[in-house]
PDB file of N, CA and C in Angstrom:
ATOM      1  N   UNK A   1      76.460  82.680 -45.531  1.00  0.00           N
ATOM      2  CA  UNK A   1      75.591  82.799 -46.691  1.00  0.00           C
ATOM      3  C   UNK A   1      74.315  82.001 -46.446  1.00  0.00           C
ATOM      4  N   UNK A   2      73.088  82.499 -46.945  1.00  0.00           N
ATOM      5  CA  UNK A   2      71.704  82.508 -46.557  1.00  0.00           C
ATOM      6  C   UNK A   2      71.786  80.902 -47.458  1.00  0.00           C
ATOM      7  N   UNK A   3      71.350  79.273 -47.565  1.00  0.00           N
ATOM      8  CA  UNK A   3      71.372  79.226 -48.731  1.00  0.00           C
ATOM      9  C   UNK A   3      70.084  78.548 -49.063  1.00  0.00           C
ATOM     10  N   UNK A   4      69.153  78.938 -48.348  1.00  0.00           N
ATOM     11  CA  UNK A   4      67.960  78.746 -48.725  1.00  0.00           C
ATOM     12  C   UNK A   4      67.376  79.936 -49.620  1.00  0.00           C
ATOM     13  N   UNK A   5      67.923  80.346 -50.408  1.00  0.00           N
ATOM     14  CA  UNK A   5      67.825  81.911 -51.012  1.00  0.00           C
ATOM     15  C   UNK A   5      68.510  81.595 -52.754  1.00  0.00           C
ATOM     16  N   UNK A   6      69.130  80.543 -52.356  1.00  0.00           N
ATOM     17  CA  UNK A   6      69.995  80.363 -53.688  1.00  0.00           C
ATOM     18  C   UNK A   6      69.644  78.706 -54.118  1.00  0.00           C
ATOM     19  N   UNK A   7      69.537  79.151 -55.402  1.00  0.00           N
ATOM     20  CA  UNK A   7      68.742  78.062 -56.417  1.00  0.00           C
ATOM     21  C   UNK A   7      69.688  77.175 -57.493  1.00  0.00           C
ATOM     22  N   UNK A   8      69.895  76.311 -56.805  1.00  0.00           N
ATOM     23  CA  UNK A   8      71.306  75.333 -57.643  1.00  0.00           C
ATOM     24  C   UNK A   8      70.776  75.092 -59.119  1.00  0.00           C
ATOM     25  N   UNK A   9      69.501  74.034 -58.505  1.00  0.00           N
ATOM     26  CA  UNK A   9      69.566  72.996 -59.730  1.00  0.00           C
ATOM     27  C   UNK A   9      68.012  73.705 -60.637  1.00  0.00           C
ATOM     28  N   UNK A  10      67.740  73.636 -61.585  1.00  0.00           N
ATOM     29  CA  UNK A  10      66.572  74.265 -62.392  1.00  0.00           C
ATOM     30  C   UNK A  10      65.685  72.889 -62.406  1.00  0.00           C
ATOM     31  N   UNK A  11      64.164  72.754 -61.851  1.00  0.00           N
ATOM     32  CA  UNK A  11      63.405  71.327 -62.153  1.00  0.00           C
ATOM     33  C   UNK A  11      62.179  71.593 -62.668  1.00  0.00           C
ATOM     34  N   UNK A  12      61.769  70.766 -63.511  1.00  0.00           N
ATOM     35  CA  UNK A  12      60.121  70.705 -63.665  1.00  0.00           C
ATOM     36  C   UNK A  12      59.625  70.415 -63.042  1.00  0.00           C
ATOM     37  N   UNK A  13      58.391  71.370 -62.916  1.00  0.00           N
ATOM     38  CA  UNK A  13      57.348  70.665 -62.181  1.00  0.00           C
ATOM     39  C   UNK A  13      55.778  70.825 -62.570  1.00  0.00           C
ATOM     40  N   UNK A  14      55.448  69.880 -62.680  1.00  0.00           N
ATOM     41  CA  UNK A  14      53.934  69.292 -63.368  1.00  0.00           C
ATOM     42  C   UNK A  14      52.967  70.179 -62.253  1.00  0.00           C
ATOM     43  N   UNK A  15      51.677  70.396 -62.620  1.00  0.00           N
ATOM     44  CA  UNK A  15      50.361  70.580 -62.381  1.00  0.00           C
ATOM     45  C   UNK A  15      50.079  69.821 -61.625  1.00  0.00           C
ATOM     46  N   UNK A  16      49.301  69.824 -60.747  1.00  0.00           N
ATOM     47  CA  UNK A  16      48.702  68.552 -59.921  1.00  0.00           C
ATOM     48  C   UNK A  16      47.947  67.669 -60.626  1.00  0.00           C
ATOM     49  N   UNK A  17      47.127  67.844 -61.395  1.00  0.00           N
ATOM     50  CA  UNK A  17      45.997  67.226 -62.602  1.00  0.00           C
ATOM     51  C   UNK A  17      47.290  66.278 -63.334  1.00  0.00           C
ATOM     52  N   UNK A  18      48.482  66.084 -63.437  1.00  0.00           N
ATOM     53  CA  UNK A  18      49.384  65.245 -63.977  1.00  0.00           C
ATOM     54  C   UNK A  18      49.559  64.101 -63.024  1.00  0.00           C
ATOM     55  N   UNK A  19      49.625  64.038 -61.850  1.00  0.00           N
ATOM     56  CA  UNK A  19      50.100  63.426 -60.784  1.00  0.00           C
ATOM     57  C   UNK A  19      49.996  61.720 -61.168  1.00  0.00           C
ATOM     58  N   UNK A  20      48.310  61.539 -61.371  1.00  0.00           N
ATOM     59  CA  UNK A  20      47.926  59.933 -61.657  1.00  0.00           C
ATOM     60  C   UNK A  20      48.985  59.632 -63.175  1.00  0.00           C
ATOM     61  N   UNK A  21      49.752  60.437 -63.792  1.00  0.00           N
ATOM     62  CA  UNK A  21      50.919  60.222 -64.960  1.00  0.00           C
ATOM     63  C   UNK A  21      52.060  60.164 -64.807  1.00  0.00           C
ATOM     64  N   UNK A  22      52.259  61.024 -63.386  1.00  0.00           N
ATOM     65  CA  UNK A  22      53.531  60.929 -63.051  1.00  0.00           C
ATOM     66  C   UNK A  22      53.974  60.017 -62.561  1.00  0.00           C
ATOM     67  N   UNK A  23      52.829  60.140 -61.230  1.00  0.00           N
ATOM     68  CA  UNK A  23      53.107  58.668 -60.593  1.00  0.00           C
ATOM     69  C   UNK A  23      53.100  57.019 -61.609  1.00  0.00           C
ATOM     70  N   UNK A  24      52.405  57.207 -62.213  1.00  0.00           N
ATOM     71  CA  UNK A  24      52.473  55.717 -63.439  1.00  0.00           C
ATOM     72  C   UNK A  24      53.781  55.610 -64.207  1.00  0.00           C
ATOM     73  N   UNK A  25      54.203  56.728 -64.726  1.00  0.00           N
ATOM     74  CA  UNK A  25      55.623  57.081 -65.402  1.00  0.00           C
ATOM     75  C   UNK A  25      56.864  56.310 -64.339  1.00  0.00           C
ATOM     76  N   UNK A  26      56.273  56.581 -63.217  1.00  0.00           N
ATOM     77  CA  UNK A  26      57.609  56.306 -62.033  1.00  0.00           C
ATOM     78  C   UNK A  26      57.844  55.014 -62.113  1.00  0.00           C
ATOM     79  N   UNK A  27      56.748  54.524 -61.651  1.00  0.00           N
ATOM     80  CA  UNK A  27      56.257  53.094 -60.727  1.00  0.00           C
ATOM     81  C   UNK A  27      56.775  52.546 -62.517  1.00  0.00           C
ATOM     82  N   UNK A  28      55.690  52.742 -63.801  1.00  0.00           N
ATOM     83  CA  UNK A  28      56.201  51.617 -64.754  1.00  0.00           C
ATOM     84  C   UNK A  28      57.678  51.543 -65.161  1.00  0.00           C
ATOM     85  N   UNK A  29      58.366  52.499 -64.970  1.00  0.00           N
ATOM     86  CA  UNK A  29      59.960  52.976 -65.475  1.00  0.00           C
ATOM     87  C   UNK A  29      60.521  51.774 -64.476  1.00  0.00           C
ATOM     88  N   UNK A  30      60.408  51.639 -62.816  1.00  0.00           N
ATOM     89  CA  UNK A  30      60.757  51.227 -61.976  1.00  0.00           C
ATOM     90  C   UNK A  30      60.747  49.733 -61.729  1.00  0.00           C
ATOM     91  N   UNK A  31      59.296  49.375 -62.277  1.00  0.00           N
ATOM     92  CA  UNK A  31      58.699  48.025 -61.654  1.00  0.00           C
ATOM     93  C   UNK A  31      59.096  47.204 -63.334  1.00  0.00           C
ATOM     94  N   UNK A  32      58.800  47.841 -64.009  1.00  0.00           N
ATOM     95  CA  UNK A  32      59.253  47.259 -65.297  1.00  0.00           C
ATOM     96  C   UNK A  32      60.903  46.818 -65.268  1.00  0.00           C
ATOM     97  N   UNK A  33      61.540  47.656 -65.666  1.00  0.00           N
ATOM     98  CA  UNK A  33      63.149  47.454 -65.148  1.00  0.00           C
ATOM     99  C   UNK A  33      63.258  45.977 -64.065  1.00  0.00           C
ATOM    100  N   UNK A  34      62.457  46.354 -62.804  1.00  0.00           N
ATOM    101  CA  UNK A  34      63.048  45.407 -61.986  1.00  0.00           C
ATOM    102  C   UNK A  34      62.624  44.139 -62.592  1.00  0.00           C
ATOM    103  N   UNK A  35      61.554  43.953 -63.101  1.00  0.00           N
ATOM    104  CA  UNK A  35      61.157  43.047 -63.676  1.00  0.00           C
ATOM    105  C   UNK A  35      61.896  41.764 -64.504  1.00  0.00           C
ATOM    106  N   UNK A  36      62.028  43.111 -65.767  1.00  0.00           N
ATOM    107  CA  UNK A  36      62.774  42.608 -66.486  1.00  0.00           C
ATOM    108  C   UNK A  36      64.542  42.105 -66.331  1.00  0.00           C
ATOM    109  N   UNK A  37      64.519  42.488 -65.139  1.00  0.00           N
ATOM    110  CA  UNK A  37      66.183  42.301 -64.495  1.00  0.00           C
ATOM    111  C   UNK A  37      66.311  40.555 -64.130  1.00  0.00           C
ATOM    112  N   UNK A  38      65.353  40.626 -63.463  1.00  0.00           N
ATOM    113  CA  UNK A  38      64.551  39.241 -62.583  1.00  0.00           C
ATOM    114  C   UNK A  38      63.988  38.229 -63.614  1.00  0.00           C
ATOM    115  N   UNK A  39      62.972  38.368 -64.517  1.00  0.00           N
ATOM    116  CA  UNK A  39      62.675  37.391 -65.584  1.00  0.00           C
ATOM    117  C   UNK A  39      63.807  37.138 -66.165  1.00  0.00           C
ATOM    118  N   UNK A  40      64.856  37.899 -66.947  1.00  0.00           N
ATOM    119  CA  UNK A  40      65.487  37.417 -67.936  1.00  0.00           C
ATOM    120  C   UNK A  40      66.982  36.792 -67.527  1.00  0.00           C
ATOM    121  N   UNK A  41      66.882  37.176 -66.059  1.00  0.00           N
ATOM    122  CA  UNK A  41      68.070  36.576 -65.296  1.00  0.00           C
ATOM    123  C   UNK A  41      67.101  34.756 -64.730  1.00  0.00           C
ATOM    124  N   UNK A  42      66.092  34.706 -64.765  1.00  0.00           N
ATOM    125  CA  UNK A  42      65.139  33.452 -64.473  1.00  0.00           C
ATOM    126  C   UNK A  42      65.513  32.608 -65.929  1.00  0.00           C
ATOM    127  N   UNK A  43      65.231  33.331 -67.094  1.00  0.00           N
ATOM    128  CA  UNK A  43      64.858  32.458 -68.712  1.00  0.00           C
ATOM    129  C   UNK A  43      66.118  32.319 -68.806  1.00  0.00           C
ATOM    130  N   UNK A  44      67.342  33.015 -68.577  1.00  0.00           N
ATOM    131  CA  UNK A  44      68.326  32.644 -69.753  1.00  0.00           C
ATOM    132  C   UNK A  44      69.582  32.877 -68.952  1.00  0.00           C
ATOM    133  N   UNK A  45      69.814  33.055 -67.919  1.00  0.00           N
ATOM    134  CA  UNK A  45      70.902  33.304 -66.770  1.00  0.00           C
ATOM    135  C   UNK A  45      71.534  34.007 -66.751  1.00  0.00           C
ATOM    136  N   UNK A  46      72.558  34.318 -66.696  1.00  0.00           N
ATOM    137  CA  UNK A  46      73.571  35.698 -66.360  1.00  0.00           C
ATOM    138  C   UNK A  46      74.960  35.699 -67.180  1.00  0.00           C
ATOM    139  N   UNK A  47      74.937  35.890 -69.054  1.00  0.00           N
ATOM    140  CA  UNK A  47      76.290  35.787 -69.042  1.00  0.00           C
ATOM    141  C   UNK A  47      76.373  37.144 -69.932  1.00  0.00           C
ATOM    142  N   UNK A  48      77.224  37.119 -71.179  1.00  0.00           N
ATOM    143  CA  UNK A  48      77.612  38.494 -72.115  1.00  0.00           C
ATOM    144  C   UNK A  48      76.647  38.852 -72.326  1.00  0.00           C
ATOM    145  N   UNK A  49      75.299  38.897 -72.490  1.00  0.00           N
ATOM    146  CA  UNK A  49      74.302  39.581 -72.923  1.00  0.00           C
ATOM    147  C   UNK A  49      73.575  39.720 -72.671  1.00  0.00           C
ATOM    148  N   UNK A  50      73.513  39.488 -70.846  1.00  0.00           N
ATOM    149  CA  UNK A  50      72.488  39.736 -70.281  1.00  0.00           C
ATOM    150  C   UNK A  50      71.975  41.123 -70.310  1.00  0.00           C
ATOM    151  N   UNK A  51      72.778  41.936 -70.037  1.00  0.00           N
ATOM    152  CA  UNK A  51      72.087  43.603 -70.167  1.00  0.00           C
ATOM    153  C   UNK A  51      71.482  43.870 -71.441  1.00  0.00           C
ATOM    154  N   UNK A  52      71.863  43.473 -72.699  1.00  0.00           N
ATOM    155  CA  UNK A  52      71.251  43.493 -73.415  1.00  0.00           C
ATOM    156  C   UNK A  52      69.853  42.798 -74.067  1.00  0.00           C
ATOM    157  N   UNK A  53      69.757  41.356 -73.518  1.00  0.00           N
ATOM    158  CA  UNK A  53      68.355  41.021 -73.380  1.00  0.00           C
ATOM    159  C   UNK A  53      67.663  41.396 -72.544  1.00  0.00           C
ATOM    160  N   UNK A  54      68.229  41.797 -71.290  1.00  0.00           N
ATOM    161  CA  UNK A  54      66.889  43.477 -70.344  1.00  0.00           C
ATOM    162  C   UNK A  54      66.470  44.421 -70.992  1.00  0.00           C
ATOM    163  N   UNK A  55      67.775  44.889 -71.495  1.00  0.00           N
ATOM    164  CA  UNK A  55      66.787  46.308 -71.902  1.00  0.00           C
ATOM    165  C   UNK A  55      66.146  45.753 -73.508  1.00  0.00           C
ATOM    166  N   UNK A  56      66.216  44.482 -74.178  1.00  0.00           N
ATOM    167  CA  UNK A  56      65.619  44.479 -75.063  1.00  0.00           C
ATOM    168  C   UNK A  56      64.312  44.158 -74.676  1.00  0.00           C
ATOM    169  N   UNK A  57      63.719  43.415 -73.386  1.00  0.00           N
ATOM    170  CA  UNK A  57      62.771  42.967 -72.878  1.00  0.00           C
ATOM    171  C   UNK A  57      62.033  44.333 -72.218  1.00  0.00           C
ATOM    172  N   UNK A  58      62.911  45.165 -71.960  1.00  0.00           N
ATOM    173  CA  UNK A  58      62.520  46.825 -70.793  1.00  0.00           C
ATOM    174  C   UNK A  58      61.532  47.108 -72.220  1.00  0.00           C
ATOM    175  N   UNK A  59      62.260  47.250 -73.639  1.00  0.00           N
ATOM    176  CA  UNK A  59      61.404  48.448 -74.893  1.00  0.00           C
ATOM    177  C   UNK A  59      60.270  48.036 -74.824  1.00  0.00           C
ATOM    178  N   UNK A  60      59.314  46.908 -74.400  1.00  0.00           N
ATOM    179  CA  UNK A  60      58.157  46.135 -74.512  1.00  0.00           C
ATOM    180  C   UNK A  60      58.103  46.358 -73.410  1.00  0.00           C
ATOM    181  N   UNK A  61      58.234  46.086 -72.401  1.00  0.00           N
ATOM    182  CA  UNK A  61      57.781  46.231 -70.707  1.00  0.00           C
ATOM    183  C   UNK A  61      57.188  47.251 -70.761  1.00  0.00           C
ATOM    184  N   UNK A  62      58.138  48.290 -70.620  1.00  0.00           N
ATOM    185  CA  UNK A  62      57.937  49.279 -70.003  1.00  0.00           C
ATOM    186  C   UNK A  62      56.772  50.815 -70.236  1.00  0.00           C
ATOM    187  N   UNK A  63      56.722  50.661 -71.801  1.00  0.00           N
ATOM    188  CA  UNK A  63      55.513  51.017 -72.403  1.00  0.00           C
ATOM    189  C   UNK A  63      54.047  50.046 -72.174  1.00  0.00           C
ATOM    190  N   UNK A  64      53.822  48.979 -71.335  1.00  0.00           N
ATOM    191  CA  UNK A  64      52.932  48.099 -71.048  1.00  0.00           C
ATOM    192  C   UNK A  64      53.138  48.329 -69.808  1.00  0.00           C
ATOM    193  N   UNK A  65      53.973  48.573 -69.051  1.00  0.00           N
ATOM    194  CA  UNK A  65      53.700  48.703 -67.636  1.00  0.00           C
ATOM    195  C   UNK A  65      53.020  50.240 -67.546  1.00  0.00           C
ATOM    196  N   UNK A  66      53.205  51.497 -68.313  1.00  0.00           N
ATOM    197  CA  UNK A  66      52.848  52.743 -68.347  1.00  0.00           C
ATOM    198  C   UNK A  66      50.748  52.518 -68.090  1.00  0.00           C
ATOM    199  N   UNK A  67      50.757  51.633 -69.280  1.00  0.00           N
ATOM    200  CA  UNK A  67      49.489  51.727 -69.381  1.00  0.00           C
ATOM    201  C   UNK A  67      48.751  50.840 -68.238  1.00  0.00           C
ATOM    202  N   UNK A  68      49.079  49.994 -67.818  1.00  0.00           N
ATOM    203  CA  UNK A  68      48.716  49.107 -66.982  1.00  0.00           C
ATOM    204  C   UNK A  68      48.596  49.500 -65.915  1.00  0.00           C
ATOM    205  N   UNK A  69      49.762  50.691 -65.471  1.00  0.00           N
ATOM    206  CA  UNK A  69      49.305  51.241 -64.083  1.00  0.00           C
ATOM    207  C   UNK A  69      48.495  52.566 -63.923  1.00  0.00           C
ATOM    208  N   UNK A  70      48.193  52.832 -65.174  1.00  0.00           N
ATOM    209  CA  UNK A  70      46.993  54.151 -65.567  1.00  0.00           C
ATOM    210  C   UNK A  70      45.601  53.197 -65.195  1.00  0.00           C
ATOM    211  N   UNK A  71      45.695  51.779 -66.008  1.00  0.00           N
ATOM    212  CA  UNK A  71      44.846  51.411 -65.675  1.00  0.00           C
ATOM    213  C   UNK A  71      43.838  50.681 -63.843  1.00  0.00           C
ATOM    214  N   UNK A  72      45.309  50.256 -63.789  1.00  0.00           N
ATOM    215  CA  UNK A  72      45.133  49.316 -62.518  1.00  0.00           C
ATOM    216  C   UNK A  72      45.022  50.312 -61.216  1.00  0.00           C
ATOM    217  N   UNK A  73      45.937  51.581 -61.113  1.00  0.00           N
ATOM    218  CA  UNK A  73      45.889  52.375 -60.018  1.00  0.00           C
ATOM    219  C   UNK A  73      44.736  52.541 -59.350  1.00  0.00           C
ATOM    220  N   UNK A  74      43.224  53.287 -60.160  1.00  0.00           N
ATOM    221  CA  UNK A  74      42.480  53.224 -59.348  1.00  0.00           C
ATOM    222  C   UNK A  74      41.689  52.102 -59.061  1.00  0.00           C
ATOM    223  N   UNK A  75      41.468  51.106 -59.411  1.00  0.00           N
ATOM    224  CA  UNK A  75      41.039  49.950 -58.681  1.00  0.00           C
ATOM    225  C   UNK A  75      41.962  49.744 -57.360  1.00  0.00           C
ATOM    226  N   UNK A  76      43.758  49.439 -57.673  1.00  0.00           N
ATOM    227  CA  UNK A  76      43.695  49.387 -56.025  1.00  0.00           C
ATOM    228  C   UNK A  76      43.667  50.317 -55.169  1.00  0.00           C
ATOM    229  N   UNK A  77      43.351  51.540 -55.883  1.00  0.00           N
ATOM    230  CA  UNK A  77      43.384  52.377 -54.972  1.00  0.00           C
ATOM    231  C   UNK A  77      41.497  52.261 -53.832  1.00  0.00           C
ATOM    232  N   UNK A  78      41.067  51.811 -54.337  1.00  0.00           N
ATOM    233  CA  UNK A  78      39.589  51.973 -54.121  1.00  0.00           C
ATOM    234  C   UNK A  78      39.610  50.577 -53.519  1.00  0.00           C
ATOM    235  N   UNK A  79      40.689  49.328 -53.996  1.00  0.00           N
ATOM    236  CA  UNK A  79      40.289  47.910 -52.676  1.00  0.00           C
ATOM    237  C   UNK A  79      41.904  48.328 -51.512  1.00  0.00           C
ATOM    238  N   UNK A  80      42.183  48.936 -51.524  1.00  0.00           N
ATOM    239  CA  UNK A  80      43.079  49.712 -50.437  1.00  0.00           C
ATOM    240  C   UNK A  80      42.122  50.258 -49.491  1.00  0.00           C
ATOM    241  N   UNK A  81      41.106  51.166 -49.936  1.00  0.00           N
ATOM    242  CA  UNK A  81      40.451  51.846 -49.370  1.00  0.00           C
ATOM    243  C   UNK A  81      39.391  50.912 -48.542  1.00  0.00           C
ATOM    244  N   UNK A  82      38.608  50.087 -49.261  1.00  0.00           N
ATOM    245  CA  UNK A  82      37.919  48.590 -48.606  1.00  0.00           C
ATOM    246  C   UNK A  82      37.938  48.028 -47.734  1.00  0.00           C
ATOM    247  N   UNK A  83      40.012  47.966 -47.724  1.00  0.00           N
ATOM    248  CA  UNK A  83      40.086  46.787 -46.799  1.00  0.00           C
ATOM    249  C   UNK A  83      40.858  47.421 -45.760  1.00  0.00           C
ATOM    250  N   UNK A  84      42.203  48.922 -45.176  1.00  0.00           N
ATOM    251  CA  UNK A  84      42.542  49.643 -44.704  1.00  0.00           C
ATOM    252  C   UNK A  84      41.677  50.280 -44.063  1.00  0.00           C
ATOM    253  N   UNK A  85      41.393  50.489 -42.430  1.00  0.00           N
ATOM    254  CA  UNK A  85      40.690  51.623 -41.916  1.00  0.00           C
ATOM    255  C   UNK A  85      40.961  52.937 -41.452  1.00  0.00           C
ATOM    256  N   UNK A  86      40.583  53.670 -41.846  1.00  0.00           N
ATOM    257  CA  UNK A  86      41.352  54.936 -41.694  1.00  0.00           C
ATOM    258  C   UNK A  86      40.527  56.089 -41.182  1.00  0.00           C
ATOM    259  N   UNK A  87      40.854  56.192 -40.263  1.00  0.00           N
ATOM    260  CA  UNK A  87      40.237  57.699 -38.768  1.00  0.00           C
ATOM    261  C   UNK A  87      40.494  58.628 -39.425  1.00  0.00           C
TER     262      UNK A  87
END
């Protein structure tokens, strides 16, 4: 059986003009989380409620990390470009 012909899973897929959203969606979902894994295991240590002061710390993160990397992306993208030489 051929199975490059047959289509398992059904996915979205965005426009290219989405990309600088998608990519921010990723990275803040990602970098936020880890974040907040790491700070709140730093402030208050590791016992019954730790998962629950993450993700209470993630509902605030992670909507601030969204915007932050809409904002911040193209700046480093442009001192990437600065300081990287590229043929």
């Amino acid at each position: 059986m051929d199975h490059r012909n047959v289509r398992t899973t059904a996915r979205i897929r965005f426009p290219r003009t989405m990309t600088a959203y998608v990519f921010a969606l990723y990275m803040a979902t990602i970098m936020a989380f880890l974040m907040c894994l790491v700070i709140t295991l730093a402030e208050f240590g590791f016992d019954e409620n730790y998962m629950k002061n993450v993700m209470s710390a993630y509902r605030v993160a992670m909507p601030s990390a969204f915007f932050c990397v809409l904002i911040v992306r193209p700046i480093v993208a442009r001192l990437v470009a600065w300081t990287v030489h590229c043929e």
